[in-house]
Protein backbone atom coordinates (compact mmCIF):
# COMPACT_ATOMS: atom_id res chain seq x y z
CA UNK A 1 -52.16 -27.62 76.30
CA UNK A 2 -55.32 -28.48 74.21
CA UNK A 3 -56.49 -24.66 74.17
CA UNK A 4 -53.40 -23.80 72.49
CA UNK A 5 -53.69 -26.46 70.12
CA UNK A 6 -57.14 -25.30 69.39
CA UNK A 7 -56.17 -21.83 68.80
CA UNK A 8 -53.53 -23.02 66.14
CA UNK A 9 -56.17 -25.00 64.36
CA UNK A 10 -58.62 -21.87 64.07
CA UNK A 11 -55.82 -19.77 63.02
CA UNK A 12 -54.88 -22.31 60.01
CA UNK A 13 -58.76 -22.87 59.11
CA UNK A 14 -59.25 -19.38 58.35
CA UNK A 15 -56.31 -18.82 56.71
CA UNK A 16 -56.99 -21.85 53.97
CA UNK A 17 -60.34 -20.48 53.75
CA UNK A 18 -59.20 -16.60 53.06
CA UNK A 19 -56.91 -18.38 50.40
CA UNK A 20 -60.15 -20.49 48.26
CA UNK A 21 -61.76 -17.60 48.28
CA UNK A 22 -59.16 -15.50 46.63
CA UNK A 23 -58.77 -18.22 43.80
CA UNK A 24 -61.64 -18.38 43.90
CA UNK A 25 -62.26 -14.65 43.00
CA UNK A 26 -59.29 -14.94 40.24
CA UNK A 27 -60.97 -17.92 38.80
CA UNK A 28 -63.84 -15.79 38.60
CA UNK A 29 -61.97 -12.90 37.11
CA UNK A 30 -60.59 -14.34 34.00
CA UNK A 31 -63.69 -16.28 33.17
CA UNK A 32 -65.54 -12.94 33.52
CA UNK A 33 -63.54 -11.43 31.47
CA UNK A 34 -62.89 -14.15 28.36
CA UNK A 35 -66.65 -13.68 28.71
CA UNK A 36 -66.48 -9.77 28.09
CA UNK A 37 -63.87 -10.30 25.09
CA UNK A 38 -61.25 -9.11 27.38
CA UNK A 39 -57.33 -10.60 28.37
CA UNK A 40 -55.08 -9.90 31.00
CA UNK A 41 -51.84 -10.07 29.73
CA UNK A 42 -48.32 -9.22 32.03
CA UNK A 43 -46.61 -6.87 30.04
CA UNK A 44 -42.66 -7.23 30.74
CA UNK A 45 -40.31 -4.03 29.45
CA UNK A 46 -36.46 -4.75 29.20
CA UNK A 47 -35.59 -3.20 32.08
CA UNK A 48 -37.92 -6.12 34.09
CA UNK A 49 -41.02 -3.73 34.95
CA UNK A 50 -44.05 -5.65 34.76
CA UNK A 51 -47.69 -3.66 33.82
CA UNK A 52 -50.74 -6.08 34.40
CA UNK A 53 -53.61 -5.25 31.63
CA UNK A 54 -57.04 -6.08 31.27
CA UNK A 55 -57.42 -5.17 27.68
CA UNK A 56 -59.91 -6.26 24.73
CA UNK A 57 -59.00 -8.78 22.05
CA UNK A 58 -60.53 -6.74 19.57
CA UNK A 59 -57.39 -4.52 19.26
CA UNK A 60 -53.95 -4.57 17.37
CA UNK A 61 -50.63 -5.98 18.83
CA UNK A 62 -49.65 -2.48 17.41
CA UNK A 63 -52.03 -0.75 19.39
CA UNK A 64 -51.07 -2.94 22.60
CA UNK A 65 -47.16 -1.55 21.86
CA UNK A 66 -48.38 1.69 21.71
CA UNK A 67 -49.91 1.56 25.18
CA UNK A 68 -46.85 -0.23 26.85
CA UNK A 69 -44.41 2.35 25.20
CA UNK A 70 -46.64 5.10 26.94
CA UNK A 71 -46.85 3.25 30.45
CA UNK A 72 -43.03 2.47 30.80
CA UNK A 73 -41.30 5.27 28.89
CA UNK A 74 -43.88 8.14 28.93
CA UNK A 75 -43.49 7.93 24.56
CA UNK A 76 -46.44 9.19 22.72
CA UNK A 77 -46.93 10.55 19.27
CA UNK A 78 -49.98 12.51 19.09
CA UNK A 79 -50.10 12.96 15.32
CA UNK A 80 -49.22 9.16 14.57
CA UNK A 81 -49.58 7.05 17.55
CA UNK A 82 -48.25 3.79 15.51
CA UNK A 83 -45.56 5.23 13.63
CA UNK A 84 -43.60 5.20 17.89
CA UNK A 85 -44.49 1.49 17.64
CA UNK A 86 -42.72 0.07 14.58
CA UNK A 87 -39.30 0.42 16.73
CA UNK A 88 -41.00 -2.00 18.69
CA UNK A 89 -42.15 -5.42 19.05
CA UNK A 90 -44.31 -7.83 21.42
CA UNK A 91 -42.34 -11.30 21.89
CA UNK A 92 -44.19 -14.16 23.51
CA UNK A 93 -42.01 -15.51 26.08
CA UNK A 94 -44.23 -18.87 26.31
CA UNK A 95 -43.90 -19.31 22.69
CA UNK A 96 -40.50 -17.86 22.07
CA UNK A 97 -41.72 -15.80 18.67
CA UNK A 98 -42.93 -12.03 18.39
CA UNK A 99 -46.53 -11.47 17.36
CA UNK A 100 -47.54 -9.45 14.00
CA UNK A 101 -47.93 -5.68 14.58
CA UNK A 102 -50.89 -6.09 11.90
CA UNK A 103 -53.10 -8.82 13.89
CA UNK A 104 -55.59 -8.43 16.42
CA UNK A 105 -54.99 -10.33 19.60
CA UNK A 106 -57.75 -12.32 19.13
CA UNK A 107 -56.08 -13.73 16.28
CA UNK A 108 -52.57 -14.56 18.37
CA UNK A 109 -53.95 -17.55 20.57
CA UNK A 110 -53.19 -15.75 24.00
CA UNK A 111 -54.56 -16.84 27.26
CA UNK A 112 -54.66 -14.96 30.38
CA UNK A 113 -51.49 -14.10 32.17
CA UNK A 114 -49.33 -14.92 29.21
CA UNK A 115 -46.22 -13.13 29.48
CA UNK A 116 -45.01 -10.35 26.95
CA UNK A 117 -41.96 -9.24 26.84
CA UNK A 118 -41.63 -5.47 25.22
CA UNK A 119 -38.22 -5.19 23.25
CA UNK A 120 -36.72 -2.76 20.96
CA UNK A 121 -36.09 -3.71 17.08
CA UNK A 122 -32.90 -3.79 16.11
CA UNK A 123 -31.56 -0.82 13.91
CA UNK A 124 -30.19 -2.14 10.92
CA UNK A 125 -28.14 0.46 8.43
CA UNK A 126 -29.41 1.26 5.55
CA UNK A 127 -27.72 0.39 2.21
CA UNK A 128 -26.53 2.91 -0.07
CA UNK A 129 -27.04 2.62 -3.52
CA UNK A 130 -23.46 1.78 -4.78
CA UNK A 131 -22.57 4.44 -7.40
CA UNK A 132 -19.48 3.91 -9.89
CA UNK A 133 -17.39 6.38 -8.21
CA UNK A 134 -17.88 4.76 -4.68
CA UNK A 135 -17.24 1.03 -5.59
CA UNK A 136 -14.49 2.51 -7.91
CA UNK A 137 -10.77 1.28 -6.51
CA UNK A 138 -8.00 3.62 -5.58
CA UNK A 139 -5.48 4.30 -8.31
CA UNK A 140 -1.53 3.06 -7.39
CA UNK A 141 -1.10 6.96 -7.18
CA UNK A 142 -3.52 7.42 -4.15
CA UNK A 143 -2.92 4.26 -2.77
CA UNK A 144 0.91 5.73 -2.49
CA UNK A 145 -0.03 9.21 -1.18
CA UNK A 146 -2.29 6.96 1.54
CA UNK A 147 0.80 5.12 2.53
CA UNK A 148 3.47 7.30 2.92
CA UNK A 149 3.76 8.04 6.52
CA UNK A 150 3.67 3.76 6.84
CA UNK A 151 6.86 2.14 6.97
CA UNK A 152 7.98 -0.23 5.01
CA UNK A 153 8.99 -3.93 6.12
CA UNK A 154 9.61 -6.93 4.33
CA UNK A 155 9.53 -4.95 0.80
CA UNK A 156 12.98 -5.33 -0.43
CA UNK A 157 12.99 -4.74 -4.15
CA UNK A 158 13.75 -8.03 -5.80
CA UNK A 159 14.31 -6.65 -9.43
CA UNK A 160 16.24 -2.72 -9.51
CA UNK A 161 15.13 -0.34 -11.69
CA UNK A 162 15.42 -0.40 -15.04
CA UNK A 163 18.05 2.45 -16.48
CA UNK A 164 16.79 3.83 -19.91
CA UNK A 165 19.18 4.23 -22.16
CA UNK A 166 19.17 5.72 -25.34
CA UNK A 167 18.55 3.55 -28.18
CA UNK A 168 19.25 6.31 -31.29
CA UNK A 169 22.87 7.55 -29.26
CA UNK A 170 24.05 3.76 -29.12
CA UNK A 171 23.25 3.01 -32.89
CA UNK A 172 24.35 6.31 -33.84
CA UNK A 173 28.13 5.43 -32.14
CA UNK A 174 27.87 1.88 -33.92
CA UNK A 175 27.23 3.58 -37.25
CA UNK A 176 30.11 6.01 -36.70
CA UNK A 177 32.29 3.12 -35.77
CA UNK A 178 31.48 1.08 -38.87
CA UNK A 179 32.15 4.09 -41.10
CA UNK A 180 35.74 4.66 -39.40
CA UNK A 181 36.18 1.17 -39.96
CA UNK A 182 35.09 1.17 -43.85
CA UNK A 183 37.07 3.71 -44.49
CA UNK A 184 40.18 2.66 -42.75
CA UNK A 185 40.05 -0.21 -45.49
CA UNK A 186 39.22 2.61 -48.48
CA UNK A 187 41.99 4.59 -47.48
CA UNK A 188 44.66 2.42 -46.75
CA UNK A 189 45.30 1.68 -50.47
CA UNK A 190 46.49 5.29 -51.51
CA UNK A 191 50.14 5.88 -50.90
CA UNK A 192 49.58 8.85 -48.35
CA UNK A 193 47.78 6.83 -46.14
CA UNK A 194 50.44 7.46 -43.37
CA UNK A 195 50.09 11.00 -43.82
CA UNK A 196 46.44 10.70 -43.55
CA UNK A 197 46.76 9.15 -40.21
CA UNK A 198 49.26 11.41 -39.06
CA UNK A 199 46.78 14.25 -39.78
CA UNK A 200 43.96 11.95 -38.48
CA UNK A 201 45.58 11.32 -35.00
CA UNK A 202 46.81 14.87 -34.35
CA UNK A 203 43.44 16.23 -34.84
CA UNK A 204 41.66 12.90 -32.15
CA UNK A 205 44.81 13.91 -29.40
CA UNK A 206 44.47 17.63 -29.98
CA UNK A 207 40.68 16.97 -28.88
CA UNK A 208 40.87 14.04 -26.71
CA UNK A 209 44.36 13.78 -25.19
CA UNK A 210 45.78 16.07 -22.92
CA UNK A 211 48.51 17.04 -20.32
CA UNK A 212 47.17 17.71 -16.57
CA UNK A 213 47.51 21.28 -15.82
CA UNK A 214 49.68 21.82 -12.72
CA UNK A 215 47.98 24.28 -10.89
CA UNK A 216 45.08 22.37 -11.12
CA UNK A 217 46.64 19.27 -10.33
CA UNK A 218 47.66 20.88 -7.03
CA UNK A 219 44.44 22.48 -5.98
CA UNK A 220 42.88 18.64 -5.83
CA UNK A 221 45.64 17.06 -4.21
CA UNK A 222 45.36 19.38 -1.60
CA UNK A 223 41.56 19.02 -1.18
CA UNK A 224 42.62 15.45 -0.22
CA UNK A 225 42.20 13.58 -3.99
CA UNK A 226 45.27 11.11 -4.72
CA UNK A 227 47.14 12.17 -7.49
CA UNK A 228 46.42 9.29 -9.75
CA UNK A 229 42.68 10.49 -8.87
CA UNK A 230 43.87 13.77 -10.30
CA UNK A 231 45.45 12.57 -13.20
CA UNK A 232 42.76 11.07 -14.43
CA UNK A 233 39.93 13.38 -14.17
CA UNK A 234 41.89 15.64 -15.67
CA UNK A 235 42.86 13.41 -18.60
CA UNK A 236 39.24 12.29 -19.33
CA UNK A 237 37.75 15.79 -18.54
CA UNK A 238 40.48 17.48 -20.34
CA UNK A 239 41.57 20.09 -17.85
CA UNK A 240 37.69 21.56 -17.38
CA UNK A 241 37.39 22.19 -13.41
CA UNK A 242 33.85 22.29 -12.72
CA UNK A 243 34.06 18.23 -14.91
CA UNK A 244 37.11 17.05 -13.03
CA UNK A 245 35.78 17.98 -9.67
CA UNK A 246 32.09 16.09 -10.13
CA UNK A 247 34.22 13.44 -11.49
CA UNK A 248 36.55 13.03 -8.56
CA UNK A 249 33.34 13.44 -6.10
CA UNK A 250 31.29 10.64 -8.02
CA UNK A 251 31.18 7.58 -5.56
CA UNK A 252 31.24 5.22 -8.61
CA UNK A 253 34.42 6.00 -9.40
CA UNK A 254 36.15 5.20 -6.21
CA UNK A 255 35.96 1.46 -7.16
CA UNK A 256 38.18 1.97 -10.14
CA UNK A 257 41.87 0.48 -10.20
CA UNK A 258 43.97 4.41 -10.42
CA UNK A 259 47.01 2.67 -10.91
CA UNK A 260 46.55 0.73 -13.85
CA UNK A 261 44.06 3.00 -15.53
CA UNK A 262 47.14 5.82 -14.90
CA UNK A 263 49.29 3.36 -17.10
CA UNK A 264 47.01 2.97 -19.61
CA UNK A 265 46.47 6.57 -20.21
CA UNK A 266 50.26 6.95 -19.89
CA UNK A 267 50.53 4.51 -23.06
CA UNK A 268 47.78 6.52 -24.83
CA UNK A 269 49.36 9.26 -24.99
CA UNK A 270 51.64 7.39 -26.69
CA UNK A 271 50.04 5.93 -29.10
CA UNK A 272 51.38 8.43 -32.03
CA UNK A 273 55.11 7.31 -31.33
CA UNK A 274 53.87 3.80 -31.37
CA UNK A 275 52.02 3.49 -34.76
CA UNK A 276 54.45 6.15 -36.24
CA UNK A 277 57.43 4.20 -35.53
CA UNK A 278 59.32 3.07 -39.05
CA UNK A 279 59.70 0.26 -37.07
CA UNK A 280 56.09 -0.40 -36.94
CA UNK A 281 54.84 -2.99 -39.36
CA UNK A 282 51.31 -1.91 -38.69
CA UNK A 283 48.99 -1.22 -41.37
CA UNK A 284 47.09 1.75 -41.82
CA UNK A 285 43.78 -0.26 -41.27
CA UNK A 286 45.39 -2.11 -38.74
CA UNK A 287 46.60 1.73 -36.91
CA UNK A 288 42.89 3.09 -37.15
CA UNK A 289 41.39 -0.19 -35.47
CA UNK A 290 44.04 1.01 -32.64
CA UNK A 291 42.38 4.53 -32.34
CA UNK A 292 39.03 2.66 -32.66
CA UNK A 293 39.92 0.61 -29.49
CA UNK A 294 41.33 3.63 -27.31
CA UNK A 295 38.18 5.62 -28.22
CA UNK A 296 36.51 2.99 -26.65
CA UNK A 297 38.47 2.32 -23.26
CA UNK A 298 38.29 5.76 -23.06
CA UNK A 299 34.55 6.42 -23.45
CA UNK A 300 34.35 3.08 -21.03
CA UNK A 301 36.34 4.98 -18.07
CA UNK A 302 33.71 7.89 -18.25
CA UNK A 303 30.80 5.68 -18.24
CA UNK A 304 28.76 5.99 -14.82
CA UNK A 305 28.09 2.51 -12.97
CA UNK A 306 24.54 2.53 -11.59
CA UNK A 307 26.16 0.73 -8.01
CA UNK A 308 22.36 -0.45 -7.28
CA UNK A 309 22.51 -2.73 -10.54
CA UNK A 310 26.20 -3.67 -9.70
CA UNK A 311 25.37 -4.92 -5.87
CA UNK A 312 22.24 -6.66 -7.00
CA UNK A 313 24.22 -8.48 -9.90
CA UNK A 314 27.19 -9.51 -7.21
CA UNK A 315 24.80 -11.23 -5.13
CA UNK A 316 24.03 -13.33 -8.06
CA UNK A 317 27.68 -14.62 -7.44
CA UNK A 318 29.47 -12.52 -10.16
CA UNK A 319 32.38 -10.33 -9.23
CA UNK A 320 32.67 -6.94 -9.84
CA UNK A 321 34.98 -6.66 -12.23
CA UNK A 322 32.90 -9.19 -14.53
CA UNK A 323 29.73 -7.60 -13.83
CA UNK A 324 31.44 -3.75 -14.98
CA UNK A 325 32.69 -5.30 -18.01
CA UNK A 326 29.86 -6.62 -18.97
């Protein structure tokens, strides 16, 4: 029993003495070599290699960068050795903060051991200089041509387009009207004034007013138009094919009442055996005002409802008949 005991005790004696001695040795290291000017300093890279160096404090933490790069990545340039280095730094882990590339080490209050860890600056992107075509914003044309494969949600058009009209053709047709009107008065003092409208009237009907042709009035029936459809197109395109047919195939015009516009038309043809009457008691001004007014239902009956406007305008809470005569 005891000589086994004694043998452990030898064994751990030696083994605390082999272990002074070492620090011992260390001890003896670094103060031989703060006395020599000289640091060892554990180099760390990022991927966690560690390079022990004895190394002089005379030199530049850019020179010590240079040195790591070309331990742990082989990276050298012969012709600049620093220039390698500036994509670099040296970060004191004790003290959290990188060290100057332009100070010695001397200057950087290491001590022995202290841990550096070698990292890799980060790349920032350089900054154009902003010219006026490059800060300059896209024009609505471009910005339309970029956008139109994209579909469109939520844009519903609040407002519908605007229909230019023109100004000159709407005061020229007031000016004529004021001049038939004027005159009317002028002329209804002389005593041929009913011969005047007779002539007057036979010239507007021989122009205006005419009798459906038959064979035409046939061909659209059987293309599958009503014939008050017919009747009217042919009336207010008097008789001309290629007209009536773009008439009849106008959508606007399938929201028209047929029936009572046929009755109207019926009545305007008679208008001549209505004013010419000797019944009549109508006055030549009075008569003219009468062609005046069927001018106008008729021009009405040809004029083309933009449907877009008409919708939009019936949501309002109008109905459609108020919203085409106005």
């Amino acid at each position: 029993m005891f000589p086994w005991v004694r043998t452990k005790l030898s064994a751990i004696n030696l083994l605390f003495k082999t272990n002074k001695t070492t620090c011992k040795d260390s001890t003896m290291q670094i103060k031989l070599a703060e006395q020599n000017n000289g640091i060892k300093l554990n180099i760390i890279s990022e991927e966690g290699s560690v390079w022990i160096l004895d190394v002089s404090q005379t030199i530049l933490v850019s020179e010590l960068i240079s040195m790591a790069l070309y331990h742990f990545y082989n990276i050298s340039d012969l012709n600049d050795p620093l220039a390698v280095a500036q994509s670099y730094k040296l970060v004191s882990v004790g003290r959290k903060s990188p060290l100057s590339p332009n100070t010695v080490l001397e200057e950087c209050d290491l001590k022995s051991y202290d841990e550096l860890l070698l990292v890799e600056k980060n790349k920032s992107t350089p900054v154009s200089p902003s010219t006026s075509k490059s800060t300059k914003s896209p024009s609505k044309r471009q910005i339309i041509e970029a956008t139109r494969c994209i579909e469109s949600k939520h844009t519903k058009s609040l407002i519908p387009p605007h229909q230019e009209f023109n100004d000159n053709d709407i005061d020229m047709r007031k000016v004529f009207i004021s001049l038939i009107e004027v005159s009317s008065k002028i002329l209804s003092a002389r005593e041929d004034a009913d011969t005047i409208y007779e002539t007057i009237l036979e010239k507007i009907q021989s122009k205006l007013y005419v009798t459906p042709d038959k064979n035409l009035m046939k061909k659209f029936t059987n293309m599958g138009f009503s014939e008050q459809q017919v009747i009217i197109a042919l009336k207010l395109k008097r008789n001309n094919t290629t007209e009536t047919l773009e008439w009849l195939l106008d959508s606007n015009n399938k929201y028209l009442d047929y029936a009572s516009i046929v009755t109207y038309l019926n009545d305007s043809d008679n208008l001549h055996k209505l004013t010419t009457d000797k019944s009549s008691m109508l006055t030549f001004h009075d008569k003219i005002q009468l062609i005046v007014i069927d001018y106008k239902r008729r021009r009405l009956l040809d004029f083309k409802f933009d449907m877009e406007v008409v919708n939009h305008i019936k949501e309002m809470g109008f109905s459609e008949k108020e919203v085409k005569e106005a």
